[in-house]
Protein backbone atom coordinates (compact mmCIF):
# COMPACT_ATOMS: atom_id res chain seq x y z
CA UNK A 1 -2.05 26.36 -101.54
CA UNK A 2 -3.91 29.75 -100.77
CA UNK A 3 0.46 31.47 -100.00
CA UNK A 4 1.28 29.98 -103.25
CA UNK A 5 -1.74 30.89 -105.45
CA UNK A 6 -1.24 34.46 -103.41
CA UNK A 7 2.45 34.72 -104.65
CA UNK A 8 2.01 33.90 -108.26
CA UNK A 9 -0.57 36.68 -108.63
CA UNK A 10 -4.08 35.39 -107.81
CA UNK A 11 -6.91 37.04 -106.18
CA UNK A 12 -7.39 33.66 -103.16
CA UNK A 13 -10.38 32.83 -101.35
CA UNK A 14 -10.41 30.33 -98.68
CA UNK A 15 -13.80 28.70 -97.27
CA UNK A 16 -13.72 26.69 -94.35
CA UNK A 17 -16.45 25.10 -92.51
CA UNK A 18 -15.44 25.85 -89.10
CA UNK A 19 -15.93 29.23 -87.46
CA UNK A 20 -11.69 29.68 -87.35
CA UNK A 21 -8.80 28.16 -88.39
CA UNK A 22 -8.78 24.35 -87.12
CA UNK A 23 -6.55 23.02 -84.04
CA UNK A 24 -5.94 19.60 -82.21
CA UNK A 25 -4.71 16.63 -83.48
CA UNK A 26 -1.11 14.62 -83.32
CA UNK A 27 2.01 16.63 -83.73
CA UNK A 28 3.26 16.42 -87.54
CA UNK A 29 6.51 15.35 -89.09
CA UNK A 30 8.37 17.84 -91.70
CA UNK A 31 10.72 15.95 -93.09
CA UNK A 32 13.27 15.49 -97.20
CA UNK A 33 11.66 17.63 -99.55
CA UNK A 34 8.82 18.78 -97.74
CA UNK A 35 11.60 21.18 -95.96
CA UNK A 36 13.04 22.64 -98.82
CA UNK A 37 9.26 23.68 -99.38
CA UNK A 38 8.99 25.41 -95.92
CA UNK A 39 12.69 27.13 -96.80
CA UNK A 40 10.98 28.66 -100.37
CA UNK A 41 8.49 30.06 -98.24
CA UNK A 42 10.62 31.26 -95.56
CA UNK A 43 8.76 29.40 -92.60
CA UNK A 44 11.71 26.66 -92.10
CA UNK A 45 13.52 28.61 -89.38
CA UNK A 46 10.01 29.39 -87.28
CA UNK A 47 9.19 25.93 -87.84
CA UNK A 48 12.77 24.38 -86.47
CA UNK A 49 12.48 27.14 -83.39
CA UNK A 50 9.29 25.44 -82.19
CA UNK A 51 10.30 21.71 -83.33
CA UNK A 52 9.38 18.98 -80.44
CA UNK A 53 12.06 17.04 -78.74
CA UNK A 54 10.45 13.46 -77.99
CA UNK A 55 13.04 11.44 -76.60
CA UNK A 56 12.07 7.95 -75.85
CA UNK A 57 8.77 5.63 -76.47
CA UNK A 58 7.93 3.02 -73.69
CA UNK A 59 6.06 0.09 -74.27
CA UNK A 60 4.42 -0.96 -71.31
CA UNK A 61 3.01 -3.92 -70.16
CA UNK A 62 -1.31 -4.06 -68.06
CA UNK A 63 1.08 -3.87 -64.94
CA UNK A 64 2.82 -0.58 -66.01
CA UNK A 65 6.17 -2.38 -66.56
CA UNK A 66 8.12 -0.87 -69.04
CA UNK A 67 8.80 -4.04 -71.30
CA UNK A 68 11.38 -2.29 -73.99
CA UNK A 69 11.81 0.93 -75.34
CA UNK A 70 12.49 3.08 -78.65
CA UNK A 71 15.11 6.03 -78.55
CA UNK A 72 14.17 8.46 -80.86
CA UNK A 73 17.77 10.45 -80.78
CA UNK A 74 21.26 9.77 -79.23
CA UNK A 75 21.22 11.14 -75.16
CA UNK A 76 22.67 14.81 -75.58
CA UNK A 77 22.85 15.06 -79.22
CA UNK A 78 22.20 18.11 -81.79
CA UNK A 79 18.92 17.04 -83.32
CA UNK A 80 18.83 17.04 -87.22
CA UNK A 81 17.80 19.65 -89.19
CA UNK A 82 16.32 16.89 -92.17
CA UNK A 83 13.17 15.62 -89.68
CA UNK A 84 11.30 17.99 -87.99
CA UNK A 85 8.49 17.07 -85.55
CA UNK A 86 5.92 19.91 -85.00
CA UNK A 87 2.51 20.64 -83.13
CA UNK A 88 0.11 20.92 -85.33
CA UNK A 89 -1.23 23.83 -83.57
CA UNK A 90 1.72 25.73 -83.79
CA UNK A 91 2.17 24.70 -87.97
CA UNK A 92 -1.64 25.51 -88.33
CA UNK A 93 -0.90 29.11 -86.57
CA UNK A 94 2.56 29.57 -88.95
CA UNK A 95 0.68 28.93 -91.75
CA UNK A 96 -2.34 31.14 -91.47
CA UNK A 97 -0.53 34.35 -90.22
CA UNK A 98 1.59 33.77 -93.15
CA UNK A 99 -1.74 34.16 -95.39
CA UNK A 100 -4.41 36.07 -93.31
CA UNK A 101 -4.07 39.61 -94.19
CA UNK A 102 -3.06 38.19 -97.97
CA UNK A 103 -6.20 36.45 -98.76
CA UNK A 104 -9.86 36.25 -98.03
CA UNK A 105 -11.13 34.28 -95.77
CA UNK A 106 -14.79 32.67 -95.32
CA UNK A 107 -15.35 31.11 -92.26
CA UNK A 108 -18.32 29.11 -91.12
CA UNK A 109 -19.43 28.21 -94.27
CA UNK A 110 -18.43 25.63 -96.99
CA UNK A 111 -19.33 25.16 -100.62
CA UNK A 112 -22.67 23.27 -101.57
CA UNK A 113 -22.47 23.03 -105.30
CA UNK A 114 -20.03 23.71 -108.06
CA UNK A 115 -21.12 24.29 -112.06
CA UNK A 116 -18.32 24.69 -114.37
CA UNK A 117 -18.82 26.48 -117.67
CA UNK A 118 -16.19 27.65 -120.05
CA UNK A 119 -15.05 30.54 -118.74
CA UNK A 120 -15.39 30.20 -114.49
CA UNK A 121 -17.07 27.77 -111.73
CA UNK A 122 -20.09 29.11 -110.53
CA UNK A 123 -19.50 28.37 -106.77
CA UNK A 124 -22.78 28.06 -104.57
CA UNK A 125 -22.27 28.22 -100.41
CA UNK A 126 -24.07 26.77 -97.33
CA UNK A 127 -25.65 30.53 -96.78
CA UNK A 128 -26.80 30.76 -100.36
CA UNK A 129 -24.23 33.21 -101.08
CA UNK A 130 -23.30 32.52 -105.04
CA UNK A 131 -19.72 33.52 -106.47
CA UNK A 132 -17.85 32.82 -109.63
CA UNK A 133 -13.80 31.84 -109.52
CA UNK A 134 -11.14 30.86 -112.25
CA UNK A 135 -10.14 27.78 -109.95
CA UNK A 136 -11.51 25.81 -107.39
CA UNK A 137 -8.92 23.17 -105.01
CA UNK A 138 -9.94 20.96 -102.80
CA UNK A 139 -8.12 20.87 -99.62
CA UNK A 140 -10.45 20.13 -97.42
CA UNK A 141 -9.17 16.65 -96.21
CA UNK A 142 -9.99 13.20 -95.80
CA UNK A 143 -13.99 13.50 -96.27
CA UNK A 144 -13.78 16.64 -98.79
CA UNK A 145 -16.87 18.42 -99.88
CA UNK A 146 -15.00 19.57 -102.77
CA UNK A 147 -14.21 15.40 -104.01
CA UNK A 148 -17.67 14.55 -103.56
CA UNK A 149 -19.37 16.94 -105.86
CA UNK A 150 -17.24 16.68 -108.50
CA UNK A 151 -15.27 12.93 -108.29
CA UNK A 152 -18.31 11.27 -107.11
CA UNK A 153 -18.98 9.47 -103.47
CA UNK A 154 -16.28 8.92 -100.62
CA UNK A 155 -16.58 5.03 -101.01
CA UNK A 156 -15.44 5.34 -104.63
CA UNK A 157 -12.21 6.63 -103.91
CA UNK A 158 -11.37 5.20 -100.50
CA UNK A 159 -9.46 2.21 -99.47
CA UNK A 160 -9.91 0.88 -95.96
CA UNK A 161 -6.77 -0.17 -93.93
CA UNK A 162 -8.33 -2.48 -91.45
CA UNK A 163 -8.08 0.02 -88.04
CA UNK A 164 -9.89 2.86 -86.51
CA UNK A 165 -8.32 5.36 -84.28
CA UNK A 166 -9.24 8.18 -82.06
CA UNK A 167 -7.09 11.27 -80.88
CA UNK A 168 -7.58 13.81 -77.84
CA UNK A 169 -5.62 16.14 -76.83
CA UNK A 170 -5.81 17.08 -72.83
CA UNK A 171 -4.18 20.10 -71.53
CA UNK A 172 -1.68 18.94 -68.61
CA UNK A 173 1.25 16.04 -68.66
CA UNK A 174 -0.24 12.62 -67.78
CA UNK A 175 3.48 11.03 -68.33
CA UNK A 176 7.27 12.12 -68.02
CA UNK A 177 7.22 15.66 -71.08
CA UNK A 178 8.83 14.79 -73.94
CA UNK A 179 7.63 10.31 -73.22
CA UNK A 180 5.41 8.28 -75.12
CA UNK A 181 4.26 4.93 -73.95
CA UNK A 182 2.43 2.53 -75.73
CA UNK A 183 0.31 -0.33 -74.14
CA UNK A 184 -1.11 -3.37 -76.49
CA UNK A 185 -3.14 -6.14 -76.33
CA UNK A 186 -4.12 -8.13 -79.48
CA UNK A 187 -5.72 -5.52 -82.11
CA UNK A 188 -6.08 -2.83 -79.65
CA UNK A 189 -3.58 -0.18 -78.38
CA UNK A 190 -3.27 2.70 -76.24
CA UNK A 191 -0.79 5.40 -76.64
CA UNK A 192 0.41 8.20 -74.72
CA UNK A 193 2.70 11.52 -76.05
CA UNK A 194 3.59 14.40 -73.35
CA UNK A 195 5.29 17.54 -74.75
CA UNK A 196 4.50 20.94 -74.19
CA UNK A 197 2.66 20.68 -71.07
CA UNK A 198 0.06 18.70 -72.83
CA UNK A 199 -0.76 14.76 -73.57
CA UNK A 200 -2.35 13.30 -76.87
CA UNK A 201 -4.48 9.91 -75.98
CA UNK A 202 -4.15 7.50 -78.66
CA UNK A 203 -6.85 4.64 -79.03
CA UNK A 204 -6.83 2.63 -81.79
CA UNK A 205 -8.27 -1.09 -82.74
CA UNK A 206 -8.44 -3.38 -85.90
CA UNK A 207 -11.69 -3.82 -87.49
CA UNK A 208 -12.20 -6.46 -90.50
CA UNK A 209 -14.98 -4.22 -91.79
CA UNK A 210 -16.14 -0.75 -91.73
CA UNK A 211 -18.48 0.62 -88.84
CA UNK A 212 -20.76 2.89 -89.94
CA UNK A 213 -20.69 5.82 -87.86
CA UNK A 214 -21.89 9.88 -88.81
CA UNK A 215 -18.83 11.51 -88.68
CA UNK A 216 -20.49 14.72 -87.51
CA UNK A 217 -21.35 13.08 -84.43
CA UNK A 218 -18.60 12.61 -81.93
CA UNK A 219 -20.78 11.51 -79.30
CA UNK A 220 -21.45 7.99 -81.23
CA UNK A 221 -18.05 8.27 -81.86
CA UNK A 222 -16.61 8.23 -78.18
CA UNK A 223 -19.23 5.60 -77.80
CA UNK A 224 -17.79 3.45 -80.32
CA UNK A 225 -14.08 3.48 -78.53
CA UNK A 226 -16.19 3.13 -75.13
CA UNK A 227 -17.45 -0.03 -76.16
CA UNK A 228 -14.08 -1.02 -77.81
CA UNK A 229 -11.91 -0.37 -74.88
CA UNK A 230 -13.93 -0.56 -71.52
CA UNK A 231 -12.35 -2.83 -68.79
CA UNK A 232 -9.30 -3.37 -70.69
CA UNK A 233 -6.00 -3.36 -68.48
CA UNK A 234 -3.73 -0.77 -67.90
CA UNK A 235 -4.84 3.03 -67.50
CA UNK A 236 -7.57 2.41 -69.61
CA UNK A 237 -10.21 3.32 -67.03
CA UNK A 238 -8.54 6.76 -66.18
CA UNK A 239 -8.08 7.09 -70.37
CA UNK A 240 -11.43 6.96 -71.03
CA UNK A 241 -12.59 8.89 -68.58
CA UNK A 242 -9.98 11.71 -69.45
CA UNK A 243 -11.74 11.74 -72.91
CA UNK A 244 -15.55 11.95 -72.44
CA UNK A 245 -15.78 15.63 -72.31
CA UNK A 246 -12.26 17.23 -74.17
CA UNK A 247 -13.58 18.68 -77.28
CA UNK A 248 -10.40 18.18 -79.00
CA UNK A 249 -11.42 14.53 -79.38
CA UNK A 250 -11.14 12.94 -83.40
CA UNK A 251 -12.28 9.29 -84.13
CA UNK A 252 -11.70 8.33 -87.94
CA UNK A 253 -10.96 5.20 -89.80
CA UNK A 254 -7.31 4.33 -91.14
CA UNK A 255 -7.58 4.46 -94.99
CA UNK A 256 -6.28 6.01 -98.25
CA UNK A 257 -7.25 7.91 -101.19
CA UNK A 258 -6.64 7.31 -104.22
CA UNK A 259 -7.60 7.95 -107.76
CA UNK A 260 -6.52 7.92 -111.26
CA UNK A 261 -6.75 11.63 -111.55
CA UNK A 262 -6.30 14.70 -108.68
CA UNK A 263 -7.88 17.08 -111.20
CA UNK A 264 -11.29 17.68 -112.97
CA UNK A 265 -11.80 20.50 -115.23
CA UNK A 266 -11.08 23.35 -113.68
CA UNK A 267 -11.35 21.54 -109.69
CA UNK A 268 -7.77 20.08 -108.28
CA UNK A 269 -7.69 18.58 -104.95
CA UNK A 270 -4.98 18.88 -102.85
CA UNK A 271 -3.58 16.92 -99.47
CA UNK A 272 -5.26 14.31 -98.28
CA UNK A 273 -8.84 15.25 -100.37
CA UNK A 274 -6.84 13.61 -103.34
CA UNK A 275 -3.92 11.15 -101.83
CA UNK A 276 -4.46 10.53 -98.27
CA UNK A 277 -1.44 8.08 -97.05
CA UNK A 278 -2.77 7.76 -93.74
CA UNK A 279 -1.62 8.10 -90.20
CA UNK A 280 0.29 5.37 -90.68
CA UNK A 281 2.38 7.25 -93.26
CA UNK A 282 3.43 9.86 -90.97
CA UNK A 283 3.63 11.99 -94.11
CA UNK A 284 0.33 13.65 -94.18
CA UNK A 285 1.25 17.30 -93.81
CA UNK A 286 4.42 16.86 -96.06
CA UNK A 287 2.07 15.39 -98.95
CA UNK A 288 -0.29 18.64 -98.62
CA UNK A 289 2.69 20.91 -98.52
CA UNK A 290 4.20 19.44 -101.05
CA UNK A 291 1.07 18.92 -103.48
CA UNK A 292 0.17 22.56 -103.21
CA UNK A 293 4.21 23.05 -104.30
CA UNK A 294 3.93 21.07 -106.92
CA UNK A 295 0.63 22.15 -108.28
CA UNK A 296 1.60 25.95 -107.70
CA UNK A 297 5.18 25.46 -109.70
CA UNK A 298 3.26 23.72 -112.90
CA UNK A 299 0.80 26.76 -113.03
CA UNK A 300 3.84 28.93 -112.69
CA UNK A 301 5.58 27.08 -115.30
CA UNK A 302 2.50 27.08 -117.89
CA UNK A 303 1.59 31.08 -116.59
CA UNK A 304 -1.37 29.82 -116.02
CA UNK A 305 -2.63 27.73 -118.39
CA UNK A 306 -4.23 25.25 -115.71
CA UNK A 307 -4.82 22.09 -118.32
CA UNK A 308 -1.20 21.81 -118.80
CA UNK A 309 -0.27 22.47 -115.08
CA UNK A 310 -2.59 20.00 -114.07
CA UNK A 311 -1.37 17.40 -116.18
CA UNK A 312 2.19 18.01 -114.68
CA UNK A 313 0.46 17.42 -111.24
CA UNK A 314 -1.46 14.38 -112.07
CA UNK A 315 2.16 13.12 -113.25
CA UNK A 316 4.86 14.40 -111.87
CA UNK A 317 3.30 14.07 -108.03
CA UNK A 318 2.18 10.39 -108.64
CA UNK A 319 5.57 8.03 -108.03
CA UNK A 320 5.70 10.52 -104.97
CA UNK A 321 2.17 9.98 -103.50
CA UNK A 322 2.27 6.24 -104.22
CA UNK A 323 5.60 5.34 -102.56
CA UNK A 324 4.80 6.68 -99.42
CA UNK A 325 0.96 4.93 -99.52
CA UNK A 326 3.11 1.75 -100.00
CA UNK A 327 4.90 2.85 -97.06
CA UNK A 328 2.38 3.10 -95.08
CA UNK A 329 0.28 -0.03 -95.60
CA UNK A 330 3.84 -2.06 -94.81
CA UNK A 331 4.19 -0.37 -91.20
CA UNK A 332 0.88 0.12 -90.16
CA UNK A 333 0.70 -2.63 -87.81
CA UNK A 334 3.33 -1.37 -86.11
CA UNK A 335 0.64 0.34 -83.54
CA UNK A 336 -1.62 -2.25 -82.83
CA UNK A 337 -0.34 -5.69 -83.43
CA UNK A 338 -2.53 -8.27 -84.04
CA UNK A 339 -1.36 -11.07 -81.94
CA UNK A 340 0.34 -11.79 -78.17
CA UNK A 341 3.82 -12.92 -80.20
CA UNK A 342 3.96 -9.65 -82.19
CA UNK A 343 3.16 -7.76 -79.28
CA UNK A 344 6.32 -9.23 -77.29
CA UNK A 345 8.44 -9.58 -80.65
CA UNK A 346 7.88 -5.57 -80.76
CA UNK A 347 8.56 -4.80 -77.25
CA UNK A 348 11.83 -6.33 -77.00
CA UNK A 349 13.10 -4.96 -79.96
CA UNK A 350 16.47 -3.44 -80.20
CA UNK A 351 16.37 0.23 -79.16
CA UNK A 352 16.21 2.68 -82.25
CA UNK A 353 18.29 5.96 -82.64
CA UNK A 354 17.39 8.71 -85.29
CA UNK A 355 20.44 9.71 -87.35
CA UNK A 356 21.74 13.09 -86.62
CA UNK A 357 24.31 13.60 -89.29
């Protein structure tokens, strides 16, 4: 949002809460439209150069027998240029030098109350600091500041998928680079991706209801995946273990966002503040790079006249948004079946090859 808003001639500011730009989590998928994006803004061939090349997923068995498998391109083959798999330290790292000496950045700090009047928003920070901007967009995710002060609470927007899931990322391979495996028993799984000399740990586990938790406090959280998980088979022992101190360690719940309108006066949301699709989509970062797109175009188009640019956003993003939430509800599963029969049914499944026309 903040190289778009740049670009079309506005004086950016960009808070964020942590003390420098934010690392860890899964790698990302680029993929349809959300390329063209990344070729408007010139990042597509940096992007490709540092593209993943997963080859194969294993699902394994409590006795480390590989039980079936998923190909994720033909042996040898060119991979395609329409489905790009990236870290999302490396995306994180394109993005921002592509924006740091453009804009101003506020780090360690976030925004503690907004009050729009006719002209501005009368932003108020964490540090007391008090400033006045023409916009305000919230991009700051899943649990955004930004949503709650002006759309209300969390639990009025969100829509819980039934699973919880944590993430850590550990520096060093733990299987074959390039591998994942995947190990299941009823409502739980445990997943393992190598590439680039490092290894994301995957937990996650159905839930019929929500467990409160403080999502500041990832202590409770590794707790709640300790009690989830201990003396389950496989290499859950070593798992765990390999988790209790990595700092790169994320719990959340599975859900989605959504609400009948992305934009309030002169506040839009952005990414997954106003549309999360989930994990389970797979289509997180192409949602947030193509929301700020699409938000950035209708301001173009209107020169600036944000009312009618964000009525072109609320509408014209909308089909987009809710076909891949659909999406994502129908394959979520996928990771952690729920019974013994859907566990073998998936593991003998016929082996899968991405297209690379």
């Amino acid at each position: 949002m903040a190289y778009w808003l740049n670009k079309s001639g506005y004086k950016v500011t960009v808070v964020e809460i942590a003390n420098e730009p934010r690392l860890g989590g899964s790698p990302v998928d680029i993929r349809g439209i959300t390329l063209d994006v990344t070729k408007r803004m010139k990042l597509f061939e940096q992007i490709k150069s540092t593209r993943l090349n997963m080859e194969i997923v294993e699902f394994k068995n409590g006795k480390d027998i590989t039980e079936g498998s998923m190909l994720l391109k033909n042996v040898g083959a060119q991979l395609p240029d329409n489905d790009i798999e990236i870290e999302r330290n490396i995306l994180v790292n394109i993005l921002f030098k592509a924006v740091e000496n453009a804009v101003e950045f506020i780090f360690d700090n976030s925004i503690a109350a907004l009050k729009e009047t006719k002209d501005d928003v009368k932003v108020t920070f964490k540090n007391g600091l008090q400033r006045s901007f023409h916009l305000v967009f919230g991009c700051d995710g899943l649990h955004s500041g930004v949503r709650k002060l002006c759309f209300g609470k969390e639990t009025e927007h969100t829509h819980f998928l039934g699973q919880y899931f944590s993430i850590t990322n550990v520096s060093k391979s733990l299987i074959k680079q390039n591998t994942g495996q995947l190990y299941n028993v009823p409502g739980k799984a445990i997943a393992l991706y190598a590439y680039n000399n490092r290894t994301d740990i995957v937990f996650g586990f159905l839930s019929e209801k929500e467990i409160p938790y403080d999502y500041w406090n990832v202590e409770q959280q590794r707790k709640i995946i300790l009690e989830q998980f201990t003396a389950q088979g496989w290499r859950t022992a070593e798992l765990l273990e390999e988790i209790m101190n990595e700092k790169t360690f994320y719990f959340d719940k599975l859900c989605q966002i959504k609400m009948p309108s992305w934009t309030k006066g002169r506040v839009a949301l952005v990414g997954d503040a106003g549309y999360c699709a989930s994990p389970a989509s797979g289509m997180g970062a192409s949602l947030s790079i193509i929301g700020a797109a699409t938000l950035a175009d209708a301001l173009q188009k209107y020169n600036g006249n944000f009312e009618l640019a964000f009525q072109d956003y609320n509408k014209d993003l909308r089909p987009f948004v809710e076909e891949i939430q659909a999406t994502a509800i129908i394959g979520r599963e996928y990771l952690v079946p729920r019974t013994e029969e859907a566990i073998k049914k998936r593991n003998s499944q016929k082996t899968f090859i991405t297209k690379t026309e």
